[in-house]
Protein backbone atom coordinates (compact mmCIF):
# COMPACT_ATOMS: atom_id res chain seq x y z
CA UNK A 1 -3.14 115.46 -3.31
CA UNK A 2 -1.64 115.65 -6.75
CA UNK A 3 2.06 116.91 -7.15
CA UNK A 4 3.14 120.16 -8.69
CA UNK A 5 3.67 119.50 -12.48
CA UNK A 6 2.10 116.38 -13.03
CA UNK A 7 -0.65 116.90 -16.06
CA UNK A 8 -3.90 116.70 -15.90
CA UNK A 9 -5.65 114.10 -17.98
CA UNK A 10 -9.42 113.76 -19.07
CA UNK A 11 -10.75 109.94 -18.32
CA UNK A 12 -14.07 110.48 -19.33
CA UNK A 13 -17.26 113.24 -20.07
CA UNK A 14 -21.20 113.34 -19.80
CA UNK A 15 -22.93 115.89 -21.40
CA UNK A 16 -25.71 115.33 -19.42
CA UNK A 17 -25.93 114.72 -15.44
CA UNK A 18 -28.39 115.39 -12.86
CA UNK A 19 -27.72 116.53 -9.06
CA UNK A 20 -29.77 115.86 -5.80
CA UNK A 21 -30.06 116.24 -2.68
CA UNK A 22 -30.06 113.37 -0.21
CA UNK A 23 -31.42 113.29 3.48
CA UNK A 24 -29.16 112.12 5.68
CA UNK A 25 -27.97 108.87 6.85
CA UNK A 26 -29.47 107.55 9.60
CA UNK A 27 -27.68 104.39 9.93
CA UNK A 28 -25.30 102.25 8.29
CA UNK A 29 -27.65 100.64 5.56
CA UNK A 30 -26.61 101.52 1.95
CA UNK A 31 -27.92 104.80 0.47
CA UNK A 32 -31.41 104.21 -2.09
CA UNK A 33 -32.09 106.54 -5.16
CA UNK A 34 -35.92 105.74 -4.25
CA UNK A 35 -35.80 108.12 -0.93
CA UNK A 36 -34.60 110.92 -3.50
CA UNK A 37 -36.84 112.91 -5.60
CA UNK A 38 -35.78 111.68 -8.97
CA UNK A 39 -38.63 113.66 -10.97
CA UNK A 40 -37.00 117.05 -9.76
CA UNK A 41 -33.52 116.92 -9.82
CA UNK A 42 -31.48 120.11 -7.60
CA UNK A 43 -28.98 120.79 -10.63
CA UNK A 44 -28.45 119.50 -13.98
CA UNK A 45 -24.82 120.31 -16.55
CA UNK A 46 -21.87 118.44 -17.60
CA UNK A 47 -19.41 116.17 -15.71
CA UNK A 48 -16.07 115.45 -16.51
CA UNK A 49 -13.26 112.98 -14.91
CA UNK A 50 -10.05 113.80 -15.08
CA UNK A 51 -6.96 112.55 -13.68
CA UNK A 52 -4.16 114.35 -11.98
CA UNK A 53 -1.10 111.32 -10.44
CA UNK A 54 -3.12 109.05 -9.04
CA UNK A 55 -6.16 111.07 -7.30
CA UNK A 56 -9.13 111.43 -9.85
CA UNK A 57 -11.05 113.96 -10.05
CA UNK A 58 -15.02 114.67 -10.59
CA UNK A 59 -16.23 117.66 -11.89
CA UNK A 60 -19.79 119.31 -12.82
CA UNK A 61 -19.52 121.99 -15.08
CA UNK A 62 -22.12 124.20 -16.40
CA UNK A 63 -23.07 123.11 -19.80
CA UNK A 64 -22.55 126.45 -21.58
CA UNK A 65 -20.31 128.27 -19.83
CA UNK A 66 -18.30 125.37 -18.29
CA UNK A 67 -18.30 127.04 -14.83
CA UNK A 68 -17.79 124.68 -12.27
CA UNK A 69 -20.34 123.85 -9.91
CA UNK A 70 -18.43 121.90 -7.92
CA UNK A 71 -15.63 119.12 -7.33
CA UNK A 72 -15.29 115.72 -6.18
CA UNK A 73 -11.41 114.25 -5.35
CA UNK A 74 -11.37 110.26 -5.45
CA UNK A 75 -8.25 109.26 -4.00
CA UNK A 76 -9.29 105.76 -4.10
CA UNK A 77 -12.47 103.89 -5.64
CA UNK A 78 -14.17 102.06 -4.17
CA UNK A 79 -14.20 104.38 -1.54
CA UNK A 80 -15.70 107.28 1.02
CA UNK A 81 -15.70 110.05 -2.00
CA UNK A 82 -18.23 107.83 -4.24
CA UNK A 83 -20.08 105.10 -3.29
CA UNK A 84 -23.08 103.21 -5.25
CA UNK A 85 -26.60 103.38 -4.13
CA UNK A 86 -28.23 99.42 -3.81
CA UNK A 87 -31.60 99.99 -5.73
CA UNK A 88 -30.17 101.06 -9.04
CA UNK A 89 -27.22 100.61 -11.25
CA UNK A 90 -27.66 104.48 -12.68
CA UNK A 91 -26.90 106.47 -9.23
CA UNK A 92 -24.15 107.53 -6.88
CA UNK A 93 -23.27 109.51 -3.75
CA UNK A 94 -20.36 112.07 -4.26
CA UNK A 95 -18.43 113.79 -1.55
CA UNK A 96 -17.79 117.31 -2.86
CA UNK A 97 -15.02 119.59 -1.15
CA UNK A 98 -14.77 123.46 -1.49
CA UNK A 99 -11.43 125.71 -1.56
CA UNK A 100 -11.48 125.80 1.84
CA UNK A 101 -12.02 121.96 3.00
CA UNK A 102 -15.44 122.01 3.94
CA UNK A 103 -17.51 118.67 2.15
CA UNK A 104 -21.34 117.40 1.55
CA UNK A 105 -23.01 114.58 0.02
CA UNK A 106 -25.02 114.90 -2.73
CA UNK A 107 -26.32 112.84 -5.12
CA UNK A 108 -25.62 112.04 -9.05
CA UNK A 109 -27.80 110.44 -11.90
CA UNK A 110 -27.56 109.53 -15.23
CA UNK A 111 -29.94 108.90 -17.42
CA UNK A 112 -28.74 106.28 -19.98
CA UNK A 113 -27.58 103.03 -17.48
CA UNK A 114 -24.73 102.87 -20.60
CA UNK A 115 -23.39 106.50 -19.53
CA UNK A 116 -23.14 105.25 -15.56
CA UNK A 117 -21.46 101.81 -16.48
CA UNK A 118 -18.89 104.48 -18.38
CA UNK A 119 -18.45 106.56 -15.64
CA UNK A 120 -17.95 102.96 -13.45
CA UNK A 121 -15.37 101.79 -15.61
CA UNK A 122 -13.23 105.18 -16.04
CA UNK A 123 -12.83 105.29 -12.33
CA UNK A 124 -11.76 101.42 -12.30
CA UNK A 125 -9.18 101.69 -15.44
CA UNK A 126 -7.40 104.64 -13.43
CA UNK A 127 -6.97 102.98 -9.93
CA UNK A 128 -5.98 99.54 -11.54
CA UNK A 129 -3.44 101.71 -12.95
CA UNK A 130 -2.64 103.71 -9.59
CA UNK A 131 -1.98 100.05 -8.08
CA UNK A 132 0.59 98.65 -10.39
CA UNK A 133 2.51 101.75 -10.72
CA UNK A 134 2.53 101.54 -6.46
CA UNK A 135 3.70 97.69 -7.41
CA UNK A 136 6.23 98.31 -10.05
CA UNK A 137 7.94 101.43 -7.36
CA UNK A 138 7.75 98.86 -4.54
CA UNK A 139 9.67 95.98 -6.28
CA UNK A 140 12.41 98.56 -8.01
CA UNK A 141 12.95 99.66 -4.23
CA UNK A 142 13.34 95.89 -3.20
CA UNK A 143 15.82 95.47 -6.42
CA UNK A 144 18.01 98.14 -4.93
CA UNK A 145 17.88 97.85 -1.35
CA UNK A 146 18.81 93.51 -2.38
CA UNK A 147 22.51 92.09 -3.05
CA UNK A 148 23.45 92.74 -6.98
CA UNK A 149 23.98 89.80 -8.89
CA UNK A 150 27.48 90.06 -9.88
CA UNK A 151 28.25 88.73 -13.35
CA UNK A 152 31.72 89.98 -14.24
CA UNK A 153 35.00 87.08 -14.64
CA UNK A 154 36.72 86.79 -11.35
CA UNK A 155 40.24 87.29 -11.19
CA UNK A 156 42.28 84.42 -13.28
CA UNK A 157 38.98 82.56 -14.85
CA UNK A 158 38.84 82.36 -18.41
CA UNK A 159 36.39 81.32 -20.94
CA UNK A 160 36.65 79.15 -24.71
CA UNK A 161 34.64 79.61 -27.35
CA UNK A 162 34.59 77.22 -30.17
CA UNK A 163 33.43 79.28 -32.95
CA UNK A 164 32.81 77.35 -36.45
CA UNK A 165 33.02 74.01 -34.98
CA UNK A 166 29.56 73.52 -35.03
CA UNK A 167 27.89 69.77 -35.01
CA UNK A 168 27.34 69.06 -38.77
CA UNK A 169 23.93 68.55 -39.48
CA UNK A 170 23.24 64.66 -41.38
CA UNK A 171 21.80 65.17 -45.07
CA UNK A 172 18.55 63.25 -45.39
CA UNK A 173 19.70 60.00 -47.28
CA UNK A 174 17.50 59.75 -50.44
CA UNK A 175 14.80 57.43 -50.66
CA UNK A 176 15.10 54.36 -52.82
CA UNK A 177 12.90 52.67 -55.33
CA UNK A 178 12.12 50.33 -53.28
CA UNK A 179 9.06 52.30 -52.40
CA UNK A 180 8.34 53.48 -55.67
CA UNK A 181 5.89 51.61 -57.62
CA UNK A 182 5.11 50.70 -61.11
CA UNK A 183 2.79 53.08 -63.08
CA UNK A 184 -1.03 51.65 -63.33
CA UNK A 185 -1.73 50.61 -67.20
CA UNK A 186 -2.87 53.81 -69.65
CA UNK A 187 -6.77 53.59 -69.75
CA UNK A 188 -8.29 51.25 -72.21
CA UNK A 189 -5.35 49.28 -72.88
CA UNK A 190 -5.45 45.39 -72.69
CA UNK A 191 -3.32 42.79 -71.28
CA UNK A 192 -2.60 40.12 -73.37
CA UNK A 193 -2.78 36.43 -71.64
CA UNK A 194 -0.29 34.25 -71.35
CA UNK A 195 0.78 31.09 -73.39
CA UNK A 196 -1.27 28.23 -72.37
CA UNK A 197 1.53 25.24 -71.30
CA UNK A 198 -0.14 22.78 -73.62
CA UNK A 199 1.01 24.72 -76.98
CA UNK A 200 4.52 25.57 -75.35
CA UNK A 201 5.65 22.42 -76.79
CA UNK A 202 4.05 22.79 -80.29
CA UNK A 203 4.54 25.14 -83.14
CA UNK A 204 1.29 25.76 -84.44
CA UNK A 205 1.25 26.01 -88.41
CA UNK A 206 -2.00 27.99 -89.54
CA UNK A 207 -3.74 26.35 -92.15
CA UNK A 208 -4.38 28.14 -95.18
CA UNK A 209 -7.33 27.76 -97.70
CA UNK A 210 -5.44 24.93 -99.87
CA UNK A 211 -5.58 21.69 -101.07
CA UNK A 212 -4.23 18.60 -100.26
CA UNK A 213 -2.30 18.75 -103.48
CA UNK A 214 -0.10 21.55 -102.33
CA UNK A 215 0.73 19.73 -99.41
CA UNK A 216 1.71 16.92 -101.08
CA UNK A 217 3.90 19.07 -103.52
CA UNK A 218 5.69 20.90 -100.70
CA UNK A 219 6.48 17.61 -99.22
CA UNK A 220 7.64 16.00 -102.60
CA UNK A 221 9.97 18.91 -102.63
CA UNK A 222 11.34 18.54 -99.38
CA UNK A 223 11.81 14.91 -99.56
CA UNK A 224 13.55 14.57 -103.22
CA UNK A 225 10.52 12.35 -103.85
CA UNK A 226 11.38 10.21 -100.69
CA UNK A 227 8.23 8.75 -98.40
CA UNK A 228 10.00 7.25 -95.42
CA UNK A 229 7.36 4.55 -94.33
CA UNK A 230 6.13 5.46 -90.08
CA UNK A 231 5.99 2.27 -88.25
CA UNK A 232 3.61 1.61 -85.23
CA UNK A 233 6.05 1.92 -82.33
CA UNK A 234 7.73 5.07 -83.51
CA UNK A 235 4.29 6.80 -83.44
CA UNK A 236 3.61 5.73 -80.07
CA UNK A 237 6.55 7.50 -78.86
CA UNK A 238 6.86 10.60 -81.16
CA UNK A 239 2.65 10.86 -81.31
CA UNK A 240 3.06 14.54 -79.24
CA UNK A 241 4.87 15.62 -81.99
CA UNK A 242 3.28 14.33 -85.51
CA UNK A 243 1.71 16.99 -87.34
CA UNK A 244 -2.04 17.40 -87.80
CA UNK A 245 -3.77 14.18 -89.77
CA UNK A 246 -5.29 17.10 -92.02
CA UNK A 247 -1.81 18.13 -93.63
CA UNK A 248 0.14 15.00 -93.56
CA UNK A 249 -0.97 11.72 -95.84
CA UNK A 250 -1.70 8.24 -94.31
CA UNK A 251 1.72 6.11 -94.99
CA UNK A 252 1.72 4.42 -97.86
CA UNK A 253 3.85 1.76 -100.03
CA UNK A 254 7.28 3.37 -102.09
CA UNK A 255 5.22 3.83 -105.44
CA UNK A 256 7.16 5.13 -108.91
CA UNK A 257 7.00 8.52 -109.55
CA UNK A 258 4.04 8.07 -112.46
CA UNK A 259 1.77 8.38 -109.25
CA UNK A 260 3.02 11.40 -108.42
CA UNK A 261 2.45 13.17 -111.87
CA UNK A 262 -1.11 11.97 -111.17
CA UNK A 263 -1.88 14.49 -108.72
């Protein structure tokens, strides 16, 4: 039974239950809900679970008033005070005790299956408690009863502590350019291709829209009204190198300059 001065807490509440009585047990096969008479129940009110320490209680209360009409103690579940029929999820047995001790069986019903599977799991949450409260007492009993674990210095040992001396932590080195690479061309832009290697050796002289007498003035300037005469093997060897047959005159004979005026 519950101690003196533990509170009383409520697990769980039906508005609506129904009561009925059951014919004895004959043998040891499970109680059914059909051998009942479901269509008339005995009694019909209120139930409420409470808890006082680890017995639970069940009791059906008058819906109005709230007088009791009687009281079921669960000291554990499953057990003797409530067992489950085996043809329906939505009924139980109860063993109800008076004042004075004396007990029956009756029957309970609900009508929603969601209000019994309620009623199931109150009962369930409040002994899985009851258990590891038993549990936790046990192994605290253990802990004392057991040697101590003694952690304090014994007599003479000492202890260093090297505060601040800590194991410096390496900077990350930076990364070099060596992995960076070069920036892709801006959009549109063109690159220009380069020098062929049969002009590197030649300096190109655009030609302008001229005529052969300017050239020959330019190189009468040049000169001082010299023509030195090309012979055969010196253009064999410096042929690369002559200028274009367009802008330089066939070689000729040393003439007086009256030939020049001419042009």
């Amino acid at each position: 039974m519950a101690a003196e001065g533990e509170y009383e807490s409520i697990l769980c509440v039906k508005p609506e239950v129904n009561v009925y009585r059951i014919p004895p047990r004959a043998s040891n096969r499970a109680y059914r809900a059909a051998d009942w008479k479901l269509d008339a129940p005995d009694w019909s009110g209120r139930m409420k679970v409470t808890a006082k320490g680890k017995v639970a209680y069940i009791k059906l209360e008058d819906k109005v008033s709230g007088e009791l009409f009687a009281q079921a103690p669960v000291n554990e579940y499953p057990g003797v005070a409530m067992e489950t029929v085996s043809d329906s999820s939505r009924y139980f047995v109860l063993r109800i005790q008076d004042d004075n001790g004396r007990s029956a069986f009756i029957g309970l019903g609900f009508g929603d299956r969601g209000d019994s599977f309620d009623f199931n799991v109150a009962l369930q949450d409040h002994f899985k408690w009851v258990k590891q409260e038993s549990e936790i007492s046990k192994s605290n009993q253990l802990g004392d009863s057991g040697p101590k674990l003694d952690l304090g210095f014994k007599e003479g040992q000492t202890i260093t502590l090297n505060i601040g001396q800590g194991k410096k932590r390496d900077k990350p080195r930076p990364q070099g350019s060596a992995g960076v690479g070069l920036l892709p061309p801006p959009p549109g832009g063109k690159i220009a291709p380069p020098p062929s290697s049969g002009s590197s050796n030649h300096n190109i002289v655009p030609q302008t829209a001229g005529t052969a007498t300017d050239c020959l003035l330019e190189l009468d300037s040049s000169n001082s009204n010299t023509v030195v005469p090309s012979n055969q093997s010196s253009d064999l060897v410096w042929g690369d190198f002559s200028a274009p047959a367009s802008s330089v005159p066939p070689p000729s004979t040393p003439q007086n300059s009256t030939n020049w005026i001419q042009f």
